[in-house]
Protein backbone atom coordinates (compact mmCIF):
# COMPACT_ATOMS: atom_id res chain seq x y z
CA UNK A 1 0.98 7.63 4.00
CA UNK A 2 1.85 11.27 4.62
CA UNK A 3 1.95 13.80 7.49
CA UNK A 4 0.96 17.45 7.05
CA UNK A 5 3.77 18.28 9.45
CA UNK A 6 6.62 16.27 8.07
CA UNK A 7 5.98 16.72 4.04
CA UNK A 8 9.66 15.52 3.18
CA UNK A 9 8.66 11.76 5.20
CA UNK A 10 7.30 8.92 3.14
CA UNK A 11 6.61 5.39 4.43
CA UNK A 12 4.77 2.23 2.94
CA UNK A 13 4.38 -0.96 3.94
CA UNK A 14 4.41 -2.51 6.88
CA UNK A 15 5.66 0.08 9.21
CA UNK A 16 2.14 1.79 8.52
CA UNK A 17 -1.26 1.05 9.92
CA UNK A 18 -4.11 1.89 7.05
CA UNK A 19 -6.59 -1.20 8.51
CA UNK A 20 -5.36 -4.12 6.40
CA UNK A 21 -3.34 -6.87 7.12
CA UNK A 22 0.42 -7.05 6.42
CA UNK A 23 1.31 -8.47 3.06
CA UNK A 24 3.52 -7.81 -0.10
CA UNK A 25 0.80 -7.01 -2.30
CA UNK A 26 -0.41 -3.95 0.22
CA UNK A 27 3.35 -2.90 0.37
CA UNK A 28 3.66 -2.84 -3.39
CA UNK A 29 0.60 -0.79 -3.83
CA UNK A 30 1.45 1.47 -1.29
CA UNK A 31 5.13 1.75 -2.53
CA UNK A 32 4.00 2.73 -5.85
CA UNK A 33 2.12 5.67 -4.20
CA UNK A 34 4.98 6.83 -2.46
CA UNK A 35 7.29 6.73 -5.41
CA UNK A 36 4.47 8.57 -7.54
CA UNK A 37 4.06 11.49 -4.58
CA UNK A 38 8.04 11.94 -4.32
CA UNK A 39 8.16 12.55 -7.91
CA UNK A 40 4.89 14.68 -7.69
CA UNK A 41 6.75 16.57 -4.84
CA UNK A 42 10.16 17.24 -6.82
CA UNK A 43 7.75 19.03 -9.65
CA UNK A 44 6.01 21.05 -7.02
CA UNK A 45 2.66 19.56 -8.21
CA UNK A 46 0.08 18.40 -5.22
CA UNK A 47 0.41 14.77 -4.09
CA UNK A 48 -2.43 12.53 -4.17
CA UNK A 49 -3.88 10.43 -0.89
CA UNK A 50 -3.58 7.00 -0.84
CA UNK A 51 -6.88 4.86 -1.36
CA UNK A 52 -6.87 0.74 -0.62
CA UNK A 53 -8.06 -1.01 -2.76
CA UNK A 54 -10.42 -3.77 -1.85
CA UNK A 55 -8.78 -6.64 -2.63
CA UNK A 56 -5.35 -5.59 -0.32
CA UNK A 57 -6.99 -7.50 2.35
CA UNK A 58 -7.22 -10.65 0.69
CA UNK A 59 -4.55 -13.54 1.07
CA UNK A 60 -4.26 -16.62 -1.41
CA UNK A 61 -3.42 -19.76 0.21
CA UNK A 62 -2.61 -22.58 -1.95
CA UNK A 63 -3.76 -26.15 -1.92
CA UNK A 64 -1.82 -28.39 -3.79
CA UNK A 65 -1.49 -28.01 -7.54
CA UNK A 66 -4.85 -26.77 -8.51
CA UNK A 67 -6.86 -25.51 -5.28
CA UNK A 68 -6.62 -22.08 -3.18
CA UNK A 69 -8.39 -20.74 -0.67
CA UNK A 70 -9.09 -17.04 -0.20
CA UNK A 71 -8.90 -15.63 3.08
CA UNK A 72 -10.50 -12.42 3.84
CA UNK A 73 -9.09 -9.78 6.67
């Protein structure tokens, strides 16, 4: 996540709202972003806008050894 007015502030994870739920696979994806627009910053090249992807919403929950629900925000 970025702000026109404050180009020099990054944040990811779960400080930031984008509309899915909190969960270390959204704050992965989002921190790879980040580190991808700081380096796209220090060349001076334009810095791409973060898209979720469909599947950050999702949560595994485990059932035992060989079950799993999916639970969808």
């Amino acid at each position: 996540m970025n702000d026109e007015r404050f180009s020099n502030i990054y944040a990811a994870g779960d400080l930031i709202n984008v509309g899915t739920i909190k969960n270390g696979r959204s704050a992965m994806e989002q921190g790879q972003a980040v580190s991808q627009n700081i380096l796209r910053a220090i060349r001076g090249e334009h810095q791409v806008i973060y898209q979720q992807k469909w599947w950050e919403g999702l949560t595994k929950l485990t059932l035992g050894l060989v079950s799993s629900v999916i639970v969808k925000n």
